[in-house]
PDB file of N, CA and C in Angstrom:
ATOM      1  N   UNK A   1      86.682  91.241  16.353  1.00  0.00           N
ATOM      2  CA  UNK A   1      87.166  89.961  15.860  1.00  0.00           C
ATOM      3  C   UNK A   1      87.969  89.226  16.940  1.00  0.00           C
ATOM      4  N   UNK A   2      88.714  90.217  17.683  1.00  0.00           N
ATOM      5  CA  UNK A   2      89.883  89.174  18.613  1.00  0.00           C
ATOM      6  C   UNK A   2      88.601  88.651  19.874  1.00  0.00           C
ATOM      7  N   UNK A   3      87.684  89.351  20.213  1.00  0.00           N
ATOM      8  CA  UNK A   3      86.820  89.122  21.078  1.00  0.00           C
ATOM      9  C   UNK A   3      85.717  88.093  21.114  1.00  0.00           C
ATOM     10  N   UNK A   4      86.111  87.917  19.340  1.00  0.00           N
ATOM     11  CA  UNK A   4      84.736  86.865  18.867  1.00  0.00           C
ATOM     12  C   UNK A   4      86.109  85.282  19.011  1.00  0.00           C
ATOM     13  N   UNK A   5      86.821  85.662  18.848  1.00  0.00           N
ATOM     14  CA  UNK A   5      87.932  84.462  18.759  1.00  0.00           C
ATOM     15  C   UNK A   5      88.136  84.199  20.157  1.00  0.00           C
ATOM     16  N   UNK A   6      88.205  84.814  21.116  1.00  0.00           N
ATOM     17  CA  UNK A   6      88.435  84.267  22.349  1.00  0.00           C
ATOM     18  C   UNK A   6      87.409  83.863  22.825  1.00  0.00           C
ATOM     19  N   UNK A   7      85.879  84.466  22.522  1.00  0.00           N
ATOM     20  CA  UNK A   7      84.894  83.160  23.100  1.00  0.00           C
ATOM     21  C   UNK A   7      84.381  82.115  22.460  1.00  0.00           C
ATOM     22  N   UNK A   8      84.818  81.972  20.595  1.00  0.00           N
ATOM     23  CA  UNK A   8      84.850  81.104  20.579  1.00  0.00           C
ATOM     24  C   UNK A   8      85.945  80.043  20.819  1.00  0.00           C
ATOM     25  N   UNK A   9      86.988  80.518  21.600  1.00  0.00           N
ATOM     26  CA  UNK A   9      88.260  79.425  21.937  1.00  0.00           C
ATOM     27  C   UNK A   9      87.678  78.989  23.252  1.00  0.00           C
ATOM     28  N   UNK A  10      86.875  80.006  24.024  1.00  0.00           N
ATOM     29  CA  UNK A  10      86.334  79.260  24.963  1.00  0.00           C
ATOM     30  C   UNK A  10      85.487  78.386  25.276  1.00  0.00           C
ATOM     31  N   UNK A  11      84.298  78.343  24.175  1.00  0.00           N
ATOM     32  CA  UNK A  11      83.363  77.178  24.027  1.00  0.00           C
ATOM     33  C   UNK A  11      83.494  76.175  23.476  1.00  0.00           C
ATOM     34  N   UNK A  12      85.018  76.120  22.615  1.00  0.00           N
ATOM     35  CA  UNK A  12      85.422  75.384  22.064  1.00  0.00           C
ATOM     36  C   UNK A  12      86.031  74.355  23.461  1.00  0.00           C
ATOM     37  N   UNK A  13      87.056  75.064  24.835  1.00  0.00           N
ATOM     38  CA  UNK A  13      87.064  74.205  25.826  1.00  0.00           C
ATOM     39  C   UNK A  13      86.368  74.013  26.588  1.00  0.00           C
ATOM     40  N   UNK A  14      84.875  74.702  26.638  1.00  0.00           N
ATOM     41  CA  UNK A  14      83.869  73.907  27.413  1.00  0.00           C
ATOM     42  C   UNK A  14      83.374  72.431  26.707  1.00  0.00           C
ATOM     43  N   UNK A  15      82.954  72.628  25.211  1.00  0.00           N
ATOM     44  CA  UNK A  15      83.106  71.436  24.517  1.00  0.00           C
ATOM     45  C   UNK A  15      83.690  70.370  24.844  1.00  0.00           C
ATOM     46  N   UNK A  16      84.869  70.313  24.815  1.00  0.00           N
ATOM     47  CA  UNK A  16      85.947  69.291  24.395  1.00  0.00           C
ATOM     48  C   UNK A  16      85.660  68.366  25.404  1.00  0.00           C
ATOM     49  N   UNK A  17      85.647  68.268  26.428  1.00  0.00           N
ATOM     50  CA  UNK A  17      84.627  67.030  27.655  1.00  0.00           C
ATOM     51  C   UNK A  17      83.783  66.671  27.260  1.00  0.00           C
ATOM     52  N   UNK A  18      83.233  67.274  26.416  1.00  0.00           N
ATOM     53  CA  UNK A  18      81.584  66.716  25.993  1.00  0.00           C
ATOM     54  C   UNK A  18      81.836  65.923  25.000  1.00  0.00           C
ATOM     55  N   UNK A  19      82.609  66.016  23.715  1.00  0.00           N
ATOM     56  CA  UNK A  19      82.196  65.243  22.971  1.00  0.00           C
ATOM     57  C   UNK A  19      83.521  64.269  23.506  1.00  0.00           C
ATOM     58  N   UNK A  20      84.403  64.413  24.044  1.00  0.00           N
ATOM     59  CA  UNK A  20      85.330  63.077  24.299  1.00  0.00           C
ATOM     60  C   UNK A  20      84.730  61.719  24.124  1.00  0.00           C
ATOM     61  N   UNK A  21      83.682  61.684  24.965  1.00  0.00           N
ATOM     62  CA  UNK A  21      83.140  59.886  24.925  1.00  0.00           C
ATOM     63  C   UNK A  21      82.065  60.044  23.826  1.00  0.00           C
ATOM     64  N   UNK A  22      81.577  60.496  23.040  1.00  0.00           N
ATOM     65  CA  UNK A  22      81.108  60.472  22.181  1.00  0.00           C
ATOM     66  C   UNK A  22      82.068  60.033  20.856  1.00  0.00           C
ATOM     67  N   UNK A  23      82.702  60.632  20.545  1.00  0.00           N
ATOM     68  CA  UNK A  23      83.671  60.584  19.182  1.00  0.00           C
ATOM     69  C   UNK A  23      85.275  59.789  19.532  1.00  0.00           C
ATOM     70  N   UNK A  24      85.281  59.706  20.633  1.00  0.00           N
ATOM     71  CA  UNK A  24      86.914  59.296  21.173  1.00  0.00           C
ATOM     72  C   UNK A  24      87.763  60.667  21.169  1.00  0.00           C
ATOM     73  N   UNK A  25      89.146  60.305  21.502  1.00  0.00           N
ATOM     74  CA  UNK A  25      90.103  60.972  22.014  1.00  0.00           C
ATOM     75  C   UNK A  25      91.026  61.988  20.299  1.00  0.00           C
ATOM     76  N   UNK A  26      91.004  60.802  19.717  1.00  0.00           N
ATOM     77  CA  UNK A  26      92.045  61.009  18.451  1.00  0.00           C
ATOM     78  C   UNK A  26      91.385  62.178  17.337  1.00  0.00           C
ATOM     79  N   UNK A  27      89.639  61.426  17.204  1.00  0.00           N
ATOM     80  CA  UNK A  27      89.102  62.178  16.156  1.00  0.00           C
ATOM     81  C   UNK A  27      88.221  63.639  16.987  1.00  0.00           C
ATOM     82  N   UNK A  28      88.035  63.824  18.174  1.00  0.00           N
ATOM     83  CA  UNK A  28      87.766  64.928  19.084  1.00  0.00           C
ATOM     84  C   UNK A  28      88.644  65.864  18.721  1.00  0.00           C
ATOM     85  N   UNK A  29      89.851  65.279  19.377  1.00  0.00           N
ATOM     86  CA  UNK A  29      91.202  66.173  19.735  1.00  0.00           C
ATOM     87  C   UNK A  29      91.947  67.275  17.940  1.00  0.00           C
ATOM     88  N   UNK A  30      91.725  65.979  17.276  1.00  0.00           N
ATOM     89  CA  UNK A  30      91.972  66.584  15.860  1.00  0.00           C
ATOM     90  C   UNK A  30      91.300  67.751  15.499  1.00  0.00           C
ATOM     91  N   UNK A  31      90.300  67.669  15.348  1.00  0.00           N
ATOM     92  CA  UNK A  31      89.038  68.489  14.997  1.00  0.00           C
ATOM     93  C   UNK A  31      89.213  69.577  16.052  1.00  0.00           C
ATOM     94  N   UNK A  32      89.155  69.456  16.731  1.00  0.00           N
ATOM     95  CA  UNK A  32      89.056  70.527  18.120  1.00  0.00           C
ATOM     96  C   UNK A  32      90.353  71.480  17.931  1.00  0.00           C
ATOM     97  N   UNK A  33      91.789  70.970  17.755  1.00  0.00           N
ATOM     98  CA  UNK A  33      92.796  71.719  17.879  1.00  0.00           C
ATOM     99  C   UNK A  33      92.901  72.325  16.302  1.00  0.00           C
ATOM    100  N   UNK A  34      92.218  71.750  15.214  1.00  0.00           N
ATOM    101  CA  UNK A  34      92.296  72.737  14.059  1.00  0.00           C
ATOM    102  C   UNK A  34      91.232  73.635  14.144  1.00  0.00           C
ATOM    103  N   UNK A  35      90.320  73.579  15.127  1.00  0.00           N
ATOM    104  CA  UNK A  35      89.310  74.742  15.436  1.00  0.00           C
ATOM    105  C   UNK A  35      89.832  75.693  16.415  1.00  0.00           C
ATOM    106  N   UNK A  36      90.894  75.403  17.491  1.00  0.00           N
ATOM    107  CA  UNK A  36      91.384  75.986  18.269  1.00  0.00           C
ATOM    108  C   UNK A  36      92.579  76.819  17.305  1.00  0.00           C
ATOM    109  N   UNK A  37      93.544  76.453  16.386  1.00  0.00           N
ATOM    110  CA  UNK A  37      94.357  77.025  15.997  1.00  0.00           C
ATOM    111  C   UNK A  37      94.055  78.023  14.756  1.00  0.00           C
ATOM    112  N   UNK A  38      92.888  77.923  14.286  1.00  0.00           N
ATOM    113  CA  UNK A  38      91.614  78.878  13.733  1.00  0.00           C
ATOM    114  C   UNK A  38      91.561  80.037  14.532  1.00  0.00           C
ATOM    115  N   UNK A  39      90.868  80.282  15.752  1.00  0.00           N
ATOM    116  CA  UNK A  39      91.065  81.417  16.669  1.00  0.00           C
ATOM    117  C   UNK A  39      91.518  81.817  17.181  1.00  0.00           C
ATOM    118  N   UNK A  40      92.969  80.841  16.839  1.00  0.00           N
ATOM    119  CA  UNK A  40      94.619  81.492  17.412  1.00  0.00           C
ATOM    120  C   UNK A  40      94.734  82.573  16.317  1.00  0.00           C
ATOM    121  N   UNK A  41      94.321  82.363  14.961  1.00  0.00           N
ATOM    122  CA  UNK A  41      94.886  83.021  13.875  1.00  0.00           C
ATOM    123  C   UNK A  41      95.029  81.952  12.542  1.00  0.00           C
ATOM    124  N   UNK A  42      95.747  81.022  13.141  1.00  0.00           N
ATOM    125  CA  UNK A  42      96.143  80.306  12.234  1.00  0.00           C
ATOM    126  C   UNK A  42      95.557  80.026  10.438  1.00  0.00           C
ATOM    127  N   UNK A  43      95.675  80.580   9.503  1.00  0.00           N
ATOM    128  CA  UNK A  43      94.926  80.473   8.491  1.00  0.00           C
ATOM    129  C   UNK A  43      95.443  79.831   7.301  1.00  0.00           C
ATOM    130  N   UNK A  44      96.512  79.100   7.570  1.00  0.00           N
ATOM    131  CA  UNK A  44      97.475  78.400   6.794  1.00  0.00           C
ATOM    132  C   UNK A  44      96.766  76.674   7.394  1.00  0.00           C
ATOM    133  N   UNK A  45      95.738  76.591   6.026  1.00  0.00           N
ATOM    134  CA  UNK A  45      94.878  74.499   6.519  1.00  0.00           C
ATOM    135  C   UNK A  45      96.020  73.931   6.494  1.00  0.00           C
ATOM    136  N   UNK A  46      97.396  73.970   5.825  1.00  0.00           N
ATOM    137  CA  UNK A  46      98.191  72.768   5.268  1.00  0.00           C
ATOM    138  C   UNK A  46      98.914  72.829   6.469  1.00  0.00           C
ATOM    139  N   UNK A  47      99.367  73.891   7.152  1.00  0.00           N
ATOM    140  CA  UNK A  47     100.542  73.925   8.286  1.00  0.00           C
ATOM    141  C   UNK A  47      99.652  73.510   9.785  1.00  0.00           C
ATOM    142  N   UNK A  48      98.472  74.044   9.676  1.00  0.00           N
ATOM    143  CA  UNK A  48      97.319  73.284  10.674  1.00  0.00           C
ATOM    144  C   UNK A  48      97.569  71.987  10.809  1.00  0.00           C
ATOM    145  N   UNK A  49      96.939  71.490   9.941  1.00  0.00           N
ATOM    146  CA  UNK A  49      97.092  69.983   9.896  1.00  0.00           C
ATOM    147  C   UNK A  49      98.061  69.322  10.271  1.00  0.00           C
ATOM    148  N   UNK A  50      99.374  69.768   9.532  1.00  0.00           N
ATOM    149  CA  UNK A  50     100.710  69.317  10.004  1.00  0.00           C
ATOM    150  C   UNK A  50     100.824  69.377  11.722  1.00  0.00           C
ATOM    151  N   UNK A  51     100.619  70.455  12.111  1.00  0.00           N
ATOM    152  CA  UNK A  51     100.561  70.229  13.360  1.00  0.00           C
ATOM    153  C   UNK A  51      99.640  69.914  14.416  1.00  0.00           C
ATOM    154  N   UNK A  52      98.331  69.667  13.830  1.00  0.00           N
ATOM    155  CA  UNK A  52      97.588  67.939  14.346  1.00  0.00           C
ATOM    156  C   UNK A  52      98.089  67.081  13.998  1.00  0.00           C
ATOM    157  N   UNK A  53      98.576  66.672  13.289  1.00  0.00           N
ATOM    158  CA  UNK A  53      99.119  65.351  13.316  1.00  0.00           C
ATOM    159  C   UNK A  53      99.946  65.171  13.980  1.00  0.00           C
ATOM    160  N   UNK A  54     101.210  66.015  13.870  1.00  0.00           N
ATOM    161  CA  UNK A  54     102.439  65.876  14.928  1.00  0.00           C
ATOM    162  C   UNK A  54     101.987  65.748  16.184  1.00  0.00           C
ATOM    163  N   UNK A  55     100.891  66.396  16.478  1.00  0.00           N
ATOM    164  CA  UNK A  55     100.460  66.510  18.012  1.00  0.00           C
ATOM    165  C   UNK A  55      99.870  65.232  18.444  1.00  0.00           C
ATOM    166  N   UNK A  56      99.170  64.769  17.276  1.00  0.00           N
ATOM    167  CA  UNK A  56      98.282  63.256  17.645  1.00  0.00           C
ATOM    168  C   UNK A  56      99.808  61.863  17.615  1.00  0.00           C
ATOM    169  N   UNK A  57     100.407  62.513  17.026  1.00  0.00           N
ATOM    170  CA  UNK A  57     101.607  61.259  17.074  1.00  0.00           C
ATOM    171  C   UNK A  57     102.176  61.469  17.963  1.00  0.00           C
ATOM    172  N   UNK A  58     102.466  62.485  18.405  1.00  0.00           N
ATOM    173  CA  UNK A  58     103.629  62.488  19.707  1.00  0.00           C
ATOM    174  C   UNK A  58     102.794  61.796  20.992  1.00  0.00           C
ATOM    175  N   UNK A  59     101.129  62.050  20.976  1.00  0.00           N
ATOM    176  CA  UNK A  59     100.800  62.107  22.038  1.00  0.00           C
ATOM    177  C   UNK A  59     100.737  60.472  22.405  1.00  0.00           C
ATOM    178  N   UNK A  60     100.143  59.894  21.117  1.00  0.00           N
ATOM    179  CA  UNK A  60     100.192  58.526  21.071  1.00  0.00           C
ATOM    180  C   UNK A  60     101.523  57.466  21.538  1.00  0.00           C
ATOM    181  N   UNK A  61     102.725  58.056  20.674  1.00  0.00           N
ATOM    182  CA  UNK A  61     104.188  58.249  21.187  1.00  0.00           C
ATOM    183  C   UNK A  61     104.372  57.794  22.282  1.00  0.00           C
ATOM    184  N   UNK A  62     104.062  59.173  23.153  1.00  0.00           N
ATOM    185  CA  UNK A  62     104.599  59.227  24.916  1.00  0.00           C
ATOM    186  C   UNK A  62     103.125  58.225  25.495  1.00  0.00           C
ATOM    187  N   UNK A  63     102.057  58.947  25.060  1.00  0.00           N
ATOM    188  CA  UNK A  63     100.950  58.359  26.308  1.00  0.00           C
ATOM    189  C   UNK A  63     101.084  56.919  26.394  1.00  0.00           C
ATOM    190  N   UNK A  64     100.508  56.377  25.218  1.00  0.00           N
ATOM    191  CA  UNK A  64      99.792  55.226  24.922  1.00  0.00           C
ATOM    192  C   UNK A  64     100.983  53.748  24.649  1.00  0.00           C
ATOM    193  N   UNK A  65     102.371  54.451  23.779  1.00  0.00           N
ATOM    194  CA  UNK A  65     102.960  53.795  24.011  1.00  0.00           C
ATOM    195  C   UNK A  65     104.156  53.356  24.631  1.00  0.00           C
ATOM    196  N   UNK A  66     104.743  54.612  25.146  1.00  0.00           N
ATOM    197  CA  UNK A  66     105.993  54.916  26.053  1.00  0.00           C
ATOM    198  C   UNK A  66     105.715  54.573  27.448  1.00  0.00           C
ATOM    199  N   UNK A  67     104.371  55.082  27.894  1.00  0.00           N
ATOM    200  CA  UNK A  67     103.731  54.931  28.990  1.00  0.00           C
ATOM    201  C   UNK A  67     102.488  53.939  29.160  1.00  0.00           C
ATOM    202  N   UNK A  68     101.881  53.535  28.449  1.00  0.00           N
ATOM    203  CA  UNK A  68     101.443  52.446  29.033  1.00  0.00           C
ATOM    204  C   UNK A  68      99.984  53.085  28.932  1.00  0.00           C
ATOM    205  N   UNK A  69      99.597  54.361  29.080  1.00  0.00           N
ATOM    206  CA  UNK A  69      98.567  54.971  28.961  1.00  0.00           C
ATOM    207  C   UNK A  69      97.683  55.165  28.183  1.00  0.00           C
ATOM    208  N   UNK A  70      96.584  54.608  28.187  1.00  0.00           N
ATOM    209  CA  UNK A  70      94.839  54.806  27.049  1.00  0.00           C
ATOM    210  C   UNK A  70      94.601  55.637  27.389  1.00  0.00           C
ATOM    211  N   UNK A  71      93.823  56.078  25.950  1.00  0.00           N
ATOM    212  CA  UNK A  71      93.423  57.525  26.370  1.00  0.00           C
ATOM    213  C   UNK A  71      91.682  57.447  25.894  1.00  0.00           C
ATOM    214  N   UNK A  72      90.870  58.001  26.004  1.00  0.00           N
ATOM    215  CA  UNK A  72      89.975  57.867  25.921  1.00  0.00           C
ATOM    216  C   UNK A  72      89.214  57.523  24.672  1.00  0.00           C
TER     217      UNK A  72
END
C-alpha cells in the first residue's frame, strides 16, 4: 500500500504540467492536492478540502494579489 501511494504521488507530479494549460491553475491545483493528500494518508474529505481551499486562498493572497503575479 505505502508503495502503491508513492507512485501514485508520483504520477500524480508528472501530471500536474500537463493538465495546467488545459484546466488552469485553480481547478488543476485543487483536484491535484486532494489527490495528493489521499496518498499522504489523508482520509478525512472535510479537513482535505479545508485545506485546498486555504491553500488556493493564500496562494491567490500572496501571488496574484500581494504580488502582482498570474498564475496560469
Amino acid at each position: 500500500s505505502s508503495d502503491l501511494s508513492v507512485l501514485l504521488a508520483a504520477v500524480l507530479i508528472v501530471l500536474y504540467p500537463l493538465l495546467l494549460p488545459r484546466f488552469g491553475f485553480y481547478p488543476t491545483t485543487g483536484v491535484w492536492l486532494l489527490a495528493l493528500l489521499w496518498c499522504a494518508g489523508q482520509r478525512n474529505i472535510l479537513w482535505a478540502l479545508v485545506i485546498g481551499l486555504v491553500f488556493l486562498v493564500v496562494v491567490k493572497l500572496v501571488f496574484q494579489m500581494a504580488m502582482g503575479i498570474p498564475l496560469p
